[in-house]
N, C-alpha and C. Protein backbone atom coordinates (compact mmCIF):
# COMPACT_ATOMS: atom_id res chain seq x y z
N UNK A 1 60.98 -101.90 81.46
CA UNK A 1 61.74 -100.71 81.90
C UNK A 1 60.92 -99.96 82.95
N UNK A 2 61.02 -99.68 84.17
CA UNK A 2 60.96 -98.68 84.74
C UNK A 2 60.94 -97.35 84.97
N UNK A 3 59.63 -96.65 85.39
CA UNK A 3 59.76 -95.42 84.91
C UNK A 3 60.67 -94.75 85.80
N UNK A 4 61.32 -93.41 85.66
CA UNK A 4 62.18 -92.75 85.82
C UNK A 4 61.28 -91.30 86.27
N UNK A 5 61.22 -91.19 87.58
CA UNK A 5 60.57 -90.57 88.17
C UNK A 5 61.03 -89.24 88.20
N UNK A 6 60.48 -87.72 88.51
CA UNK A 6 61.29 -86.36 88.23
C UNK A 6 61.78 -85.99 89.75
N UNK A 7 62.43 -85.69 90.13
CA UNK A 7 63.13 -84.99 91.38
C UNK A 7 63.01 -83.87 91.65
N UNK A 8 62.78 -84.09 92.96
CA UNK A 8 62.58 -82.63 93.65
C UNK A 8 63.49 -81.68 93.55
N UNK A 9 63.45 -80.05 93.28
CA UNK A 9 65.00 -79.39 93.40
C UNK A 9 64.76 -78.81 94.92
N UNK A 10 66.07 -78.36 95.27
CA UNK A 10 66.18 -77.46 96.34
C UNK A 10 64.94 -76.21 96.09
N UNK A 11 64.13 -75.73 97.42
CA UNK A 11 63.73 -74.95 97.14
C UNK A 11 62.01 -74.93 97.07
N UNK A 12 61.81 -76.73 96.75
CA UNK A 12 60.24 -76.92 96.82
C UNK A 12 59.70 -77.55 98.02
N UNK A 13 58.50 -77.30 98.47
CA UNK A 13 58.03 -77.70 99.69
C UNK A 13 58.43 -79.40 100.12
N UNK A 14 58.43 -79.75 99.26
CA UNK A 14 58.34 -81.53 99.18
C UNK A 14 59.35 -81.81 100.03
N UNK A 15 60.70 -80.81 100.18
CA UNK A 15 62.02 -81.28 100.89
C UNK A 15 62.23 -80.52 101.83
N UNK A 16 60.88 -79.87 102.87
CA UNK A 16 60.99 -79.65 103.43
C UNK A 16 60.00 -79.71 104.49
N UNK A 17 59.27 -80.73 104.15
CA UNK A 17 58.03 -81.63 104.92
C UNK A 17 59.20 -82.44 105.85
N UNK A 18 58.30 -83.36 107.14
CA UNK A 18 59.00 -84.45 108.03
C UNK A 18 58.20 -85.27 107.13
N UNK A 19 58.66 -86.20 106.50
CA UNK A 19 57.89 -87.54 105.65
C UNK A 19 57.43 -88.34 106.56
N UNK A 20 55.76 -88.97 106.10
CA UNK A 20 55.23 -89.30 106.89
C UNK A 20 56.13 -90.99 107.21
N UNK A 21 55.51 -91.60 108.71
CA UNK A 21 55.86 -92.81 108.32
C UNK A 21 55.37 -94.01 107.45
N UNK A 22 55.90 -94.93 106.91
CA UNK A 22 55.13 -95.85 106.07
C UNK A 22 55.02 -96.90 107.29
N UNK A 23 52.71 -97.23 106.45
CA UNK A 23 52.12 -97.66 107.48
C UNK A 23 52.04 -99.41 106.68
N UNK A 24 51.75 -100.36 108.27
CA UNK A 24 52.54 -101.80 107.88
C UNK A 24 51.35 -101.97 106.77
N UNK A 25 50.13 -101.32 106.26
CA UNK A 25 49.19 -101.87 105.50
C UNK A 25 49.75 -101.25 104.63
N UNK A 26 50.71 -100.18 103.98
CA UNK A 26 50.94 -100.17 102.59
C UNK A 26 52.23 -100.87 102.22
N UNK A 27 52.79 -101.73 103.30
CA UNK A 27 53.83 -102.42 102.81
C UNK A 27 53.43 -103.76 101.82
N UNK A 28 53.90 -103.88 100.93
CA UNK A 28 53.78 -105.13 99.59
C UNK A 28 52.45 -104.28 99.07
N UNK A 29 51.88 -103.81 98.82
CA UNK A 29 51.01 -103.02 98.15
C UNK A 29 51.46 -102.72 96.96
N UNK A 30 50.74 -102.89 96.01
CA UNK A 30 51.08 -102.81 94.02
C UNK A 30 51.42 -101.43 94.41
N UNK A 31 51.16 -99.94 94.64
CA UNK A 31 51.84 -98.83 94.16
C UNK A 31 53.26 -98.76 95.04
N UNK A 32 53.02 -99.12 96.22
CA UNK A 32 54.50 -99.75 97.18
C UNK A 32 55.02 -99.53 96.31
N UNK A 33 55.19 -101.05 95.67
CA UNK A 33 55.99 -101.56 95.23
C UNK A 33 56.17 -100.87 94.03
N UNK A 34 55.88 -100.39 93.41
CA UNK A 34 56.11 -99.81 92.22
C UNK A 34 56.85 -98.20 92.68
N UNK A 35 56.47 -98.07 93.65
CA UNK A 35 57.42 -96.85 94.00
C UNK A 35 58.91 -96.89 93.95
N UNK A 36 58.87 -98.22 94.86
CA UNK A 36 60.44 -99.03 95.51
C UNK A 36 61.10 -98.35 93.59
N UNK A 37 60.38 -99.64 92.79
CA UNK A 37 61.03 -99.98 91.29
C UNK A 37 61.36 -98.77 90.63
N UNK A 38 60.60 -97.62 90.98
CA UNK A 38 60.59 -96.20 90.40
C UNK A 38 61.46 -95.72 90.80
N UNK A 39 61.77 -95.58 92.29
CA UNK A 39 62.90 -95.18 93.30
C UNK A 39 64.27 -94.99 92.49
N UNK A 40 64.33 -96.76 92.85
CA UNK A 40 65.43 -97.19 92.28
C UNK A 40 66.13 -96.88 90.73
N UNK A 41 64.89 -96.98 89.34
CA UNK A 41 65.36 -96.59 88.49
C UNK A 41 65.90 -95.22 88.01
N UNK A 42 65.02 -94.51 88.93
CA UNK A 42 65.05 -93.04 89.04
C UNK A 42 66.72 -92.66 89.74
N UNK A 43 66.99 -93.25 90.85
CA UNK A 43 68.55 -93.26 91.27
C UNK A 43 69.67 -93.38 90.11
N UNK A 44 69.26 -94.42 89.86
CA UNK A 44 70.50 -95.14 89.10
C UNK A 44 70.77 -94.27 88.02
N UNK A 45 69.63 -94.31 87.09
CA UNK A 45 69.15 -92.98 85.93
C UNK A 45 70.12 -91.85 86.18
N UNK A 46 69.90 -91.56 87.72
CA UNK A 46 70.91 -90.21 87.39
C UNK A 46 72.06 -89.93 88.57
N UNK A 47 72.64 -91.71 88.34
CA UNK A 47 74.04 -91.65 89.06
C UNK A 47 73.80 -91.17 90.59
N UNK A 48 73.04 -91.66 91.00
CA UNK A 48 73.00 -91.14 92.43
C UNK A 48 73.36 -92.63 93.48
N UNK A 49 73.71 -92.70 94.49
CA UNK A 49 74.32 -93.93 95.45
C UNK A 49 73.26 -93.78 96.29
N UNK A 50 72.28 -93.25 96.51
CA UNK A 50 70.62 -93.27 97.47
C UNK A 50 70.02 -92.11 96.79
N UNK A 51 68.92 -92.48 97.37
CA UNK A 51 66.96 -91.97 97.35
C UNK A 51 66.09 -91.85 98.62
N UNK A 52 65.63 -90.29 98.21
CA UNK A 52 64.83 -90.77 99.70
C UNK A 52 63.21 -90.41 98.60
N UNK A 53 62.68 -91.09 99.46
CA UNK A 53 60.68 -90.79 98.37
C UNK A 53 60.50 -89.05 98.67
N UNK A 54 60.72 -88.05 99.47
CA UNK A 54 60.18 -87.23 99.02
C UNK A 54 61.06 -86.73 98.02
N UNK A 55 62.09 -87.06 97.37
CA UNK A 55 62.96 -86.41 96.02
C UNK A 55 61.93 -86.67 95.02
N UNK A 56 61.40 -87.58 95.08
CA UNK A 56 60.51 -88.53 93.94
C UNK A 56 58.65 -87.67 94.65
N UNK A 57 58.85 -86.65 95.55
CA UNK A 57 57.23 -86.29 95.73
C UNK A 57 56.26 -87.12 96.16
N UNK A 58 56.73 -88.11 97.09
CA UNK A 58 56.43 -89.04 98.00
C UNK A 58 56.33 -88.76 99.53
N UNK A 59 55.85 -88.11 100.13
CA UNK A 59 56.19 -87.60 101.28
C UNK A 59 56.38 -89.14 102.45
N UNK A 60 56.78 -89.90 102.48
CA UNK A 60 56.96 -91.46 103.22
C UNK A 60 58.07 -91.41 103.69
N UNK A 61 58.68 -92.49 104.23
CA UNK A 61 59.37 -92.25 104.89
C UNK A 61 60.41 -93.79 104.72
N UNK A 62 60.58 -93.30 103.43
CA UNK A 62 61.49 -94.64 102.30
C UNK A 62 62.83 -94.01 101.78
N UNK A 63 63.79 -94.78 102.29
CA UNK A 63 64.82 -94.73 101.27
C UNK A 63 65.72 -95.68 100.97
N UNK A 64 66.63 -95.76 100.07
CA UNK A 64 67.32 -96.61 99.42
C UNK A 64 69.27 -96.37 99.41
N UNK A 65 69.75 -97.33 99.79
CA UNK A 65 70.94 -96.92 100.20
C UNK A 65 71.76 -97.59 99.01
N UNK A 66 72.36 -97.18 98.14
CA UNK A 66 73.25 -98.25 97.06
C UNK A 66 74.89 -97.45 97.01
N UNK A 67 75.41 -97.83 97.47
CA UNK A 67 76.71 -97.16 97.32
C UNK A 67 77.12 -98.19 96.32
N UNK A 68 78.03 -97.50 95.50
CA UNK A 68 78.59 -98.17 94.10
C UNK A 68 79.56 -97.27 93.48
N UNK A 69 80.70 -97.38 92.63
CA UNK A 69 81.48 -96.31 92.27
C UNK A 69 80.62 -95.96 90.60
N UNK A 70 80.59 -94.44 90.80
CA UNK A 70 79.85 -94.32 89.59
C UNK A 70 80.73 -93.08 89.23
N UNK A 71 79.75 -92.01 88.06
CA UNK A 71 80.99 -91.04 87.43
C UNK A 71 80.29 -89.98 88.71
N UNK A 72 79.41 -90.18 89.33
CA UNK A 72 79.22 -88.84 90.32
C UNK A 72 80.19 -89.34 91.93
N UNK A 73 80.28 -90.38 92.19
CA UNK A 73 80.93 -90.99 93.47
C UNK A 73 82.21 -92.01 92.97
N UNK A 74 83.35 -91.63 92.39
CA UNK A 74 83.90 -92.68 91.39
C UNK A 74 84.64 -93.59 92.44
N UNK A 75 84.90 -93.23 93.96
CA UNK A 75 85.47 -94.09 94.77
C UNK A 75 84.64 -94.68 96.10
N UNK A 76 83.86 -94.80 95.68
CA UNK A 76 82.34 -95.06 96.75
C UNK A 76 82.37 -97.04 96.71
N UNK A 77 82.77 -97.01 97.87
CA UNK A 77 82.84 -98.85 97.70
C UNK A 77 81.15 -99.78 97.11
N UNK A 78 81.53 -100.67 96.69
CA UNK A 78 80.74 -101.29 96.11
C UNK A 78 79.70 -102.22 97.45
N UNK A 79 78.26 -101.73 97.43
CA UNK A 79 77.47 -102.52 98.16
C UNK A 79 75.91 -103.43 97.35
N UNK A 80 75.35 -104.19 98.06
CA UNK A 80 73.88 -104.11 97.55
C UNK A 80 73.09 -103.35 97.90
N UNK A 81 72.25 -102.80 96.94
CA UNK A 81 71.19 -101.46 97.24
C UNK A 81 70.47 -102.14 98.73
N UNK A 82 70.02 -101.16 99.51
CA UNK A 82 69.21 -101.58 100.12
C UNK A 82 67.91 -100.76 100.84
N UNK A 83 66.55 -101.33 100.29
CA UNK A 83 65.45 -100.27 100.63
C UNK A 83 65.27 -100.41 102.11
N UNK A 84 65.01 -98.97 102.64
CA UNK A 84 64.81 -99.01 104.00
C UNK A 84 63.61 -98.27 104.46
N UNK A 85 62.38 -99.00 104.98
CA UNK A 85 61.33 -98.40 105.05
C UNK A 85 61.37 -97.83 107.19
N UNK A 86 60.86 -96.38 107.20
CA UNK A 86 61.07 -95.96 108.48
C UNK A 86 62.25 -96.23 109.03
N UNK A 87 63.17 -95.87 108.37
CA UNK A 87 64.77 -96.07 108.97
C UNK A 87 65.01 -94.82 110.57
N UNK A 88 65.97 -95.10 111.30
CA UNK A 88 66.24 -94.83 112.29
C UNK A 88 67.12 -95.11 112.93
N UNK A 89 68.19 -93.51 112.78
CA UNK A 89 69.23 -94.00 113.46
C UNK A 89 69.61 -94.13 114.61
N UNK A 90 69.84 -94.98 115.30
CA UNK A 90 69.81 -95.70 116.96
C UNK A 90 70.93 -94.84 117.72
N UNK A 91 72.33 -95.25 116.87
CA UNK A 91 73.66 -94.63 117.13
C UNK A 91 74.19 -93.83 116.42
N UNK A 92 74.80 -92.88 116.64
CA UNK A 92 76.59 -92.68 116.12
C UNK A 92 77.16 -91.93 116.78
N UNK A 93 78.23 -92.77 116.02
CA UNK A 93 79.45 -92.15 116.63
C UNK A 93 79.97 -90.66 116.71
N UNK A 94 80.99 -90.38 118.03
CA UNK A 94 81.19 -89.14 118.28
C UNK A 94 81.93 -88.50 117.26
N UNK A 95 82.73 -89.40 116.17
CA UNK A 95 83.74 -89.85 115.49
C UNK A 95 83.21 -88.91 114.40
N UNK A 96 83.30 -87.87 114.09
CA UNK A 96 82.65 -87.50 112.43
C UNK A 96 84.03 -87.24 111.68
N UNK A 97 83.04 -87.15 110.42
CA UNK A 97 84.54 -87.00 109.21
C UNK A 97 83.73 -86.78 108.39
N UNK A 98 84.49 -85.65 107.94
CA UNK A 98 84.06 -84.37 107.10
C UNK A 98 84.01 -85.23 105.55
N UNK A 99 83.28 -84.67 104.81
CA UNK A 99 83.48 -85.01 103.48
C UNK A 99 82.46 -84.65 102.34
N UNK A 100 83.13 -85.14 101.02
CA UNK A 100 82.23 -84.59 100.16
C UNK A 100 80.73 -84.76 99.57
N UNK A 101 79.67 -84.11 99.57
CA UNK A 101 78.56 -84.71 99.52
C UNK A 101 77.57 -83.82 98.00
N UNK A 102 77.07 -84.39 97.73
CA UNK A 102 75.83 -84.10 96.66
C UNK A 102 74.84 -84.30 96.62
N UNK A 103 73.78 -83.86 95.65
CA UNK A 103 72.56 -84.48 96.03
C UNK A 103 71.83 -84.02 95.21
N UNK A 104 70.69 -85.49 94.27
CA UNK A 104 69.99 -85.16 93.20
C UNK A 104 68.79 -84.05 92.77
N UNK A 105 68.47 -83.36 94.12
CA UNK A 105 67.75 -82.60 94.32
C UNK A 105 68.39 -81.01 94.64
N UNK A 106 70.17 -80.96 94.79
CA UNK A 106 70.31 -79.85 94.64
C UNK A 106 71.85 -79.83 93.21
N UNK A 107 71.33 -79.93 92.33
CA UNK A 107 72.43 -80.37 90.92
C UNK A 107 73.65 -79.24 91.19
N UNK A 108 74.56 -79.89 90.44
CA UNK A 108 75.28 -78.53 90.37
C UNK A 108 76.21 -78.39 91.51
N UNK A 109 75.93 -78.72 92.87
CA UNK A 109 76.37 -77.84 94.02
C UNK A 109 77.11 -79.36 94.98
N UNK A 110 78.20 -79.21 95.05
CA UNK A 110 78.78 -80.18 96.13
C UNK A 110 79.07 -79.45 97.56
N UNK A 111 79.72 -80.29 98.79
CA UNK A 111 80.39 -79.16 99.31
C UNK A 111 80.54 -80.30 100.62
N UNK A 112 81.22 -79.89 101.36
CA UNK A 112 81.67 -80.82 103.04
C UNK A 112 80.92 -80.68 103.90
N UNK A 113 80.63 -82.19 104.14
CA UNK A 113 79.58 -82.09 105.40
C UNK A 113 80.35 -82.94 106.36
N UNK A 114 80.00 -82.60 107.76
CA UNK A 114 80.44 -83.38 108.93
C UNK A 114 79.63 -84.17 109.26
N UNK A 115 79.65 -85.93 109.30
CA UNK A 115 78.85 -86.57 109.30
C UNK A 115 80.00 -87.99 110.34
N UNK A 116 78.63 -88.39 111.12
CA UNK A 116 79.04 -89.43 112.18
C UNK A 116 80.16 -90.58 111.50
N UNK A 117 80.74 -91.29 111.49
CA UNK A 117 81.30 -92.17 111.06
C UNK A 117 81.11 -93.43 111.17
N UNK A 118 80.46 -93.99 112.45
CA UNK A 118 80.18 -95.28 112.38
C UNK A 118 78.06 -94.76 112.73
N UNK A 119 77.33 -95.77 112.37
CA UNK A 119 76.15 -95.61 112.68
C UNK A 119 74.89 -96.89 113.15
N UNK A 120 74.40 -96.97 113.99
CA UNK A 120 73.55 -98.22 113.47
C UNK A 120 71.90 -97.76 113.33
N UNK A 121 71.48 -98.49 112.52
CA UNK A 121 70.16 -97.97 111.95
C UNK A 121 69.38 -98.98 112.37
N UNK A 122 68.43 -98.70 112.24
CA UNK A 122 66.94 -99.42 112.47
C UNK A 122 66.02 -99.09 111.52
N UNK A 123 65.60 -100.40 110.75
CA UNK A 123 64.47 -100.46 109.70
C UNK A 123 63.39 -101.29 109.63
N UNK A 124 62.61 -101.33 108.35
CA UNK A 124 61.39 -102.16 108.31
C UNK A 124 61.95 -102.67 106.65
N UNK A 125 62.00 -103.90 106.08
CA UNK A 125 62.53 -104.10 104.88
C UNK A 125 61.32 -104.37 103.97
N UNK A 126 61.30 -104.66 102.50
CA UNK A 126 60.24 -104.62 101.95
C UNK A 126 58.83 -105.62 102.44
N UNK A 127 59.57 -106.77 103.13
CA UNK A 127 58.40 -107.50 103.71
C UNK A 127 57.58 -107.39 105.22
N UNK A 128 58.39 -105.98 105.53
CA UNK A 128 57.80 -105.67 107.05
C UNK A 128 58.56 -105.71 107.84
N UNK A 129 59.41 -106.57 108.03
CA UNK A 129 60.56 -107.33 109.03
C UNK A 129 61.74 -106.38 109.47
N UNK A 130 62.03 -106.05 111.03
CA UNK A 130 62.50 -105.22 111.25
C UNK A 130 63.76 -105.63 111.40
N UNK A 131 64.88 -104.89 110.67
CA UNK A 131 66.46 -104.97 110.60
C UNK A 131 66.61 -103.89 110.96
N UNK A 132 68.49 -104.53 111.83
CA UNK A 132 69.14 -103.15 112.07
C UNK A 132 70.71 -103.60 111.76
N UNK A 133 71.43 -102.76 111.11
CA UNK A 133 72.67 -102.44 110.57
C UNK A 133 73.27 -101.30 110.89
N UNK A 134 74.89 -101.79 111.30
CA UNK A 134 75.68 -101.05 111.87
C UNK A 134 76.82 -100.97 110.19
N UNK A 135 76.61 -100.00 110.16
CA UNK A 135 77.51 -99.16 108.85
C UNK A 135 78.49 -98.23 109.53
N UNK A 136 80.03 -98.09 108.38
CA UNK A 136 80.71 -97.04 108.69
C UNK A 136 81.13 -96.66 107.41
N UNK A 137 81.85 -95.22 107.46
CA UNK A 137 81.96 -94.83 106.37
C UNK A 137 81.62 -94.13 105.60
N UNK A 138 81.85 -94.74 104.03
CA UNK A 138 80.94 -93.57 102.91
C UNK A 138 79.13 -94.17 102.70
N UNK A 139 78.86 -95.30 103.21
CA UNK A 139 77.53 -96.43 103.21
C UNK A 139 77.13 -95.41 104.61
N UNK A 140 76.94 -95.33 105.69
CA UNK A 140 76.80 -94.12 107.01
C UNK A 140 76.57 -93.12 106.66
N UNK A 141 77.13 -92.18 105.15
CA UNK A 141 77.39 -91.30 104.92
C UNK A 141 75.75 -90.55 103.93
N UNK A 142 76.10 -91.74 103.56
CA UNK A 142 74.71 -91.98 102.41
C UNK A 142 73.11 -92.40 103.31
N UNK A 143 73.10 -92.60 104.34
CA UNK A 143 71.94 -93.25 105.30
C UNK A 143 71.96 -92.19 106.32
N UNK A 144 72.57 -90.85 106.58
CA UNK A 144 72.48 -90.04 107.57
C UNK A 144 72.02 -89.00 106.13
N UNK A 145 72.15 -88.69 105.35
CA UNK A 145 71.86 -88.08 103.98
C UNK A 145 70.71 -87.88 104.02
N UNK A 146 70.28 -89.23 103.83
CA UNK A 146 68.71 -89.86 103.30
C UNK A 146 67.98 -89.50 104.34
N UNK A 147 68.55 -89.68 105.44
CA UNK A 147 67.53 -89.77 106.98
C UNK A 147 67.36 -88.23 107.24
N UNK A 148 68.50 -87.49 106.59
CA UNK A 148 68.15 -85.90 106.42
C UNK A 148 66.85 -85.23 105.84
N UNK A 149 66.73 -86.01 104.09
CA UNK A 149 65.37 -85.62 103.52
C UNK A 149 64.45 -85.95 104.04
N UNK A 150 63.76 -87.18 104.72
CA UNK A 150 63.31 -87.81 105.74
C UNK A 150 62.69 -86.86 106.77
N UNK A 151 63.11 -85.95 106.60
CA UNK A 151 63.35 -84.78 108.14
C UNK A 151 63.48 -83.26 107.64
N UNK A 152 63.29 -83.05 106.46
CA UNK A 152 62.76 -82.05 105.75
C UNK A 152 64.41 -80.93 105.85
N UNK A 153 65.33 -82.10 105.58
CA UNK A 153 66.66 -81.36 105.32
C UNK A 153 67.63 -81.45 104.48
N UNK A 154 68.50 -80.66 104.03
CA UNK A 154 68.88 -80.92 102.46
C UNK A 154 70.64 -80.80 103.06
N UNK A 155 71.16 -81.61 102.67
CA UNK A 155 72.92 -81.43 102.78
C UNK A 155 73.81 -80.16 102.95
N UNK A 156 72.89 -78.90 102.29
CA UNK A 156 73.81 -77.54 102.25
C UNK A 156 72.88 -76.93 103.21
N UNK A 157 71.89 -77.21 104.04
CA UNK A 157 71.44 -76.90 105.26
C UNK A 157 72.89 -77.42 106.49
N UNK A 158 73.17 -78.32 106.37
CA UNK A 158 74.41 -78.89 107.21
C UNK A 158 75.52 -78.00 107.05
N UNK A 159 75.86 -77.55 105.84
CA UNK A 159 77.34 -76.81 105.35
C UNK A 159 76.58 -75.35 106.04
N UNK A 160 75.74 -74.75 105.81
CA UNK A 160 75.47 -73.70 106.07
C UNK A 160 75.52 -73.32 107.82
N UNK A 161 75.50 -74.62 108.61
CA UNK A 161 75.37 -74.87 110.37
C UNK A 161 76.97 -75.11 110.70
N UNK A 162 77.91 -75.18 109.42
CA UNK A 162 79.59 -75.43 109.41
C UNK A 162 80.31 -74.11 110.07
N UNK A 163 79.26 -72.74 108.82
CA UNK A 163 79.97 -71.62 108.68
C UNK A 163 80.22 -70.81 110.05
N UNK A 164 81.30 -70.26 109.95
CA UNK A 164 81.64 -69.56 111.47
C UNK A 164 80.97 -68.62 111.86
């Protein structure tokens, strides 16, 4: 079993650092990797569809994209998780669409964010190797999120840049 790591709330410094980047010598590294496993159990644990490492008090620059229908996202299409080390989004589209968002670090609180619709990213995957994926959607939705904490920004920072 995997430990189940504690989350940052709204409000603590951790989510509001720029996370550093992850460097190619701590990639495959035993605590790496045990972060990744922590990440992940720590997500799932509490119904969340992504992770970024500073929720988990990681200041790096890791996250994990799993869209899946769960009881917090019950119509969120079904993907494979996928860890993304130094992600970067290349594109998006002019195209946004508003929608509903949450987030394990601020409980309690949903609300509409305007977010690109189509996107393509740029990553480093667990073995180093650089991928890039073009996502649209509620999977886009969840990887502009992540790339937020990443960047020392929280989802109701976005709703709050909405208000008139």
């Amino acid at each position: 079993m995997s430990e189940v790591l504690s989350v940052a709330q709204q409000g603590e410094e951790i989510l509001k650092l720029v996370a550093a980047p992850v460097a190619l010598t701590e990639i495959g590294s035993e605590w790496f990797n045990q972060l990744t496993v922590a990440m992940m159990a720590t997500m799932l644990e509490r119904q969340g569809v992504g992770i970024a490492a500073p929720q988990v008090y990681v200041s790096k620059r890791v996250i994990i994209v799993a869209s899946r229908p769960n009881l917090r996202y019950p119509d969120a299409p079904e993907m494979d998780a996928i860890i993304m080390l130094n992600p970067e989004i290349l594109e998006a589209s002019n195209e946004q669409v508003l929608g509903q968002e949450g987030c394990l670090s601020v409980p309690q609180q949903r609300g509409d964010v305007a977010r690109a619709e189509h996107i393509r990213v740029r990553y480093l995957n667990l073995q180093g190797e650089p991928c890039e994926l073009h996502l649209s959607g509620f999977p886009a939705r969840i990887v502009q999120h992540e790339v937020d904490h990443l960047n020392g920004l929280l989802f109701v920072d976005r709703m709050d840049a909405m208000q008139p």
